[in-house]
Every structure is written in C-alpha cells, then in structure tokens.
C-alpha atoms as a PDB file:
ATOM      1  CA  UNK A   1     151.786 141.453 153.837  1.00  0.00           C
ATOM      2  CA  UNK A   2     151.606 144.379 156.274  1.00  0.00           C
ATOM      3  CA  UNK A   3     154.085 146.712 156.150  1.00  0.00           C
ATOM      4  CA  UNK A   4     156.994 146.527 159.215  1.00  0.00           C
ATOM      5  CA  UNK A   5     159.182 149.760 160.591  1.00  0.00           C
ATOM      6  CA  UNK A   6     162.311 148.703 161.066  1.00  0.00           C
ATOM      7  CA  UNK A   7     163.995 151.641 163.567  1.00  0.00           C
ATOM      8  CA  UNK A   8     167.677 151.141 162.061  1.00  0.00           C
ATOM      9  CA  UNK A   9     168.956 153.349 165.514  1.00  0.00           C
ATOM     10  CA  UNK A  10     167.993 150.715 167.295  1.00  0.00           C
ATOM     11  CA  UNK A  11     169.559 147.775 166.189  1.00  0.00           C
ATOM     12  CA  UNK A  12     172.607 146.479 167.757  1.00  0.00           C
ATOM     13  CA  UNK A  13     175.978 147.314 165.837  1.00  0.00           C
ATOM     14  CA  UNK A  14     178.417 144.460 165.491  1.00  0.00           C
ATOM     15  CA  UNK A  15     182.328 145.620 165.534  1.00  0.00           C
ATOM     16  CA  UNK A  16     184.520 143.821 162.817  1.00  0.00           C
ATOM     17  CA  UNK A  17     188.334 144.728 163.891  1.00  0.00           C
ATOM     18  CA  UNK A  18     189.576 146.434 160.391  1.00  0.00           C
ATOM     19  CA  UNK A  19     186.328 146.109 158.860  1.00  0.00           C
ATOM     20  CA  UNK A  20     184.225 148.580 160.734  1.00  0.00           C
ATOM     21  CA  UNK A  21     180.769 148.173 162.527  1.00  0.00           C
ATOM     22  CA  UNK A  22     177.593 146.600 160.732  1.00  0.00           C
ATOM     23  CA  UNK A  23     174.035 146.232 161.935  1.00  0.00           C
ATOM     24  CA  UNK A  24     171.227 144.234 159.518  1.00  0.00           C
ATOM     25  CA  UNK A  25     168.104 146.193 158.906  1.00  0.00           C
ATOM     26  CA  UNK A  26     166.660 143.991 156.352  1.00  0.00           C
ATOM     27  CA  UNK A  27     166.589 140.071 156.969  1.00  0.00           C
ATOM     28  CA  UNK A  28     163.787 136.567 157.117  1.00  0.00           C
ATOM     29  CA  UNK A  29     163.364 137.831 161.221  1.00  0.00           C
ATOM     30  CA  UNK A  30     163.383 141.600 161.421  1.00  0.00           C
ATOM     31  CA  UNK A  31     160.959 141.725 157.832  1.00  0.00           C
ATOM     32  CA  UNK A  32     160.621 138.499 156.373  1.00  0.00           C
ATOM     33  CA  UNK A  33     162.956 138.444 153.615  1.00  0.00           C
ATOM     34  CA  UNK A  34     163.384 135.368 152.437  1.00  0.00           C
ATOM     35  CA  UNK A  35     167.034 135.026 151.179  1.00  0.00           C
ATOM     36  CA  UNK A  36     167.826 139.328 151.151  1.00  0.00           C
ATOM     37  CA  UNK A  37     169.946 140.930 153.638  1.00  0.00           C
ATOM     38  CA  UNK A  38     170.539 144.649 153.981  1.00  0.00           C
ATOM     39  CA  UNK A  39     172.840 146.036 156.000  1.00  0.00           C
ATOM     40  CA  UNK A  40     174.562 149.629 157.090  1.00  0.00           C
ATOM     41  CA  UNK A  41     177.766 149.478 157.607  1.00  0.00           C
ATOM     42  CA  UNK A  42     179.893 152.088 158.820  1.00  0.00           C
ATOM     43  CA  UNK A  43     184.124 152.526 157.927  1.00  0.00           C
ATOM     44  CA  UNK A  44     186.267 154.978 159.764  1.00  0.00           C
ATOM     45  CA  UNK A  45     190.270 155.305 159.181  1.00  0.00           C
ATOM     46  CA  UNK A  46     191.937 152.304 158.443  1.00  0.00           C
ATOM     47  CA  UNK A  47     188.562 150.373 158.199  1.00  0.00           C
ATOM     48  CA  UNK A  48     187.441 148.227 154.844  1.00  0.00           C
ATOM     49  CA  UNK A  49     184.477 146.086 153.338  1.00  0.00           C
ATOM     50  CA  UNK A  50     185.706 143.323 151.204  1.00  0.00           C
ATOM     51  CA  UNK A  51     182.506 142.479 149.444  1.00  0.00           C
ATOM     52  CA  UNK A  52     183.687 139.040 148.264  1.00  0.00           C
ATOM     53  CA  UNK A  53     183.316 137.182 144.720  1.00  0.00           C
ATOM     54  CA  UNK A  54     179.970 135.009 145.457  1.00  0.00           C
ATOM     55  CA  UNK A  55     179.068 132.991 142.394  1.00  0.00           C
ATOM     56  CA  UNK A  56     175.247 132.773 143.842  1.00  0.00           C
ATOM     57  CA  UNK A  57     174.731 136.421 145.298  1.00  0.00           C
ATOM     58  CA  UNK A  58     174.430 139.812 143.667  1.00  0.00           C
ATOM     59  CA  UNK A  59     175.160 142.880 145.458  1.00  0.00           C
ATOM     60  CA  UNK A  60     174.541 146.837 145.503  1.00  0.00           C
ATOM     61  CA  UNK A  61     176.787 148.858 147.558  1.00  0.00           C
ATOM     62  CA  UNK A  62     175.336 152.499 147.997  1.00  0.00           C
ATOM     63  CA  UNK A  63     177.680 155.550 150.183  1.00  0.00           C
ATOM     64  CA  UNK A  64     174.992 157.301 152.379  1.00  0.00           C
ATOM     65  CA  UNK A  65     177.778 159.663 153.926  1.00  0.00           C
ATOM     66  CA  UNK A  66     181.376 160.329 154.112  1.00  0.00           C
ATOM     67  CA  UNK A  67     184.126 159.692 151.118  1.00  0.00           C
ATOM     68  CA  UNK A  68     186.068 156.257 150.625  1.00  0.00           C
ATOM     69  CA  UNK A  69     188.097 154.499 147.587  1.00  0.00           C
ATOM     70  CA  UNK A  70     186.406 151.691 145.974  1.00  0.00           C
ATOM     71  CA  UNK A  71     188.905 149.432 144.283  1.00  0.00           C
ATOM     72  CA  UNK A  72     188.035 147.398 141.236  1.00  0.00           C
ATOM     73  CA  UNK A  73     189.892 145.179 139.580  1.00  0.00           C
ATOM     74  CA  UNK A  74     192.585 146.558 140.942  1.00  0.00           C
ATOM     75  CA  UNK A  75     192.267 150.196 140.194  1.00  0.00           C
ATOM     76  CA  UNK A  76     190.932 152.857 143.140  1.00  0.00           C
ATOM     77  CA  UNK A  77     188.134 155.420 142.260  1.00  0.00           C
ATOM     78  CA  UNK A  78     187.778 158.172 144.695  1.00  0.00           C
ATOM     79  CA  UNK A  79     183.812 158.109 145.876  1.00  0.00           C
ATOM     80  CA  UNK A  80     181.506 160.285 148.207  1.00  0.00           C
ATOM     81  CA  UNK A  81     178.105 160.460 149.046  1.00  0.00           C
ATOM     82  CA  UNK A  82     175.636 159.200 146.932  1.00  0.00           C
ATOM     83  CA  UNK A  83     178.097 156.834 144.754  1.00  0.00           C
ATOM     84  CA  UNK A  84     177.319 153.487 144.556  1.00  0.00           C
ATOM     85  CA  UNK A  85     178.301 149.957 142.795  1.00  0.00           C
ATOM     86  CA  UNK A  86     176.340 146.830 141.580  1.00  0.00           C
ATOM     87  CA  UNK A  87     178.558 143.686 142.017  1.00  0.00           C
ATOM     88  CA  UNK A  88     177.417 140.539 139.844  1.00  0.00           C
ATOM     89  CA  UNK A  89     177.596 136.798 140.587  1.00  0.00           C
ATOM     90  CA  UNK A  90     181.478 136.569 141.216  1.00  0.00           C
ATOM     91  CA  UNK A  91     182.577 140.003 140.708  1.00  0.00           C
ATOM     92  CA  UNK A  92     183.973 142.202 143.871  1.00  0.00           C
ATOM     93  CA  UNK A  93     185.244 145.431 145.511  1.00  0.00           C
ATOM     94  CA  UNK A  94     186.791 146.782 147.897  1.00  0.00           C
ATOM     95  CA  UNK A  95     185.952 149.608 149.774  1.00  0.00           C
ATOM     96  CA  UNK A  96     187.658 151.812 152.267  1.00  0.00           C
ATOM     97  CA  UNK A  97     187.150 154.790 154.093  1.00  0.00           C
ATOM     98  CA  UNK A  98     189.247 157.970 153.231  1.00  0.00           C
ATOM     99  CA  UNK A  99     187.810 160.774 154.436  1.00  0.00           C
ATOM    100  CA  UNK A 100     187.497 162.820 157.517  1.00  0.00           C
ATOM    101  CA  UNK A 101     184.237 161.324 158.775  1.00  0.00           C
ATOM    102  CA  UNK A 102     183.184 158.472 159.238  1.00  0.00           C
ATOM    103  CA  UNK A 103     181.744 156.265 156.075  1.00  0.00           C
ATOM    104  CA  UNK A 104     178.229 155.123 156.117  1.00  0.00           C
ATOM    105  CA  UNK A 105     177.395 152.354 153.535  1.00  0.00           C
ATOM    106  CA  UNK A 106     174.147 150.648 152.385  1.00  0.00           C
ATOM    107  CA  UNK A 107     175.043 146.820 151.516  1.00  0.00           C
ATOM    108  CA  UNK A 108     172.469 144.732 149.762  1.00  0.00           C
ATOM    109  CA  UNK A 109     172.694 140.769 149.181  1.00  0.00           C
ATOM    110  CA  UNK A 110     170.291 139.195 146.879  1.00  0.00           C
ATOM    111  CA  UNK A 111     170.429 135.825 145.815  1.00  0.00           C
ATOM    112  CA  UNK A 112     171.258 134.727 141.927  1.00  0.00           C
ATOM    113  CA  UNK A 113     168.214 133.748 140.401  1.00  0.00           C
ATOM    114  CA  UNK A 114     167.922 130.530 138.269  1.00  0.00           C
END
C-alpha cells in the first residue's frame, strides 16, 4: 500500500451544537481504513464529547491543545495537553472544555476484535 497525505486543514469541519466541531482525517475513503476512524475534534466553552459505552469499539482519546475535565465514572480529572484516555468495549467519558482556548482532541475508533 502506498502511503496517502491526508492535509487535516483541509478537510471540512462539521459543527455539533454543544458538542463542538469535528472533521475525520482517518477513514475506508480518505486512507482506506477498513473499520478505523480518526477524528480531531475541537471543544470551546460550554462544548463536550460524550464518547459513548460501545460494546464492539475501543477508543483512545488524546488532548493535542488546550485544558478540559474528563469525567469518569463519575469523578472529573482536570487534563491539558498531552493527556489522554483509552476507553474499552463499553466503558466511557466525558470530556469538556475548561480552559481559555479552545480544546483540540485526537479521537480514535477501532473495532473489538474477536
């Protein structure tokens, strides 16, 4: 397989009213990836990812900028740059943005394998 640049400035942001703007930079069209999606996200005040329990996915959240709260089971831990979570089959987080700047998160999906 050859290898593909993806130019992440370039792909279209999608607005999610309280849940910030996302744009996929890793998926079966832009690189082939069967099954994987990777997306940046980005939070600003009042904005939050609910990375649901899936029984079939797991997930890595990583912060690329800014500072946020990431709530598991129920209890909030302060992040910033460079903190990130794994999320197994069924497990989830919350994350919102509590900073001054905007948030900038890495969210990968892969799927559970048998």
């Amino acid at each position: 397989m050859a290898n593909i640049y993806i130019d992440s400035n370039k792909i279209p942001h999608t607005r999610v009213p309280g849940a910030g703007e996302f744009a996929e930079i890793l998926n079966d069209r832009l690189a082939g990836a069967k099954n994987v999606v990777a997306t940046l996200r980005w939070l600003n005040r009042g904005d939050a990812l609910d990375a649901g329990p899936d029984a079939k996915t797991h997930q890595l959240i990583y912060l690329i900028e800014g500072e946020g709260t990431i709530t598991l089971d129920a209890k909030g831990h302060q992040v910033a740059k460079g903190a990130g979570i794994y999320l197994g089959p069924g497990e989830s987080a919350r994350i919102s943005h509590s900073g001054d700047a905007p948030l900038k998160l890495l969210h990968l999906v892969v799927p559970k394998q048998a």
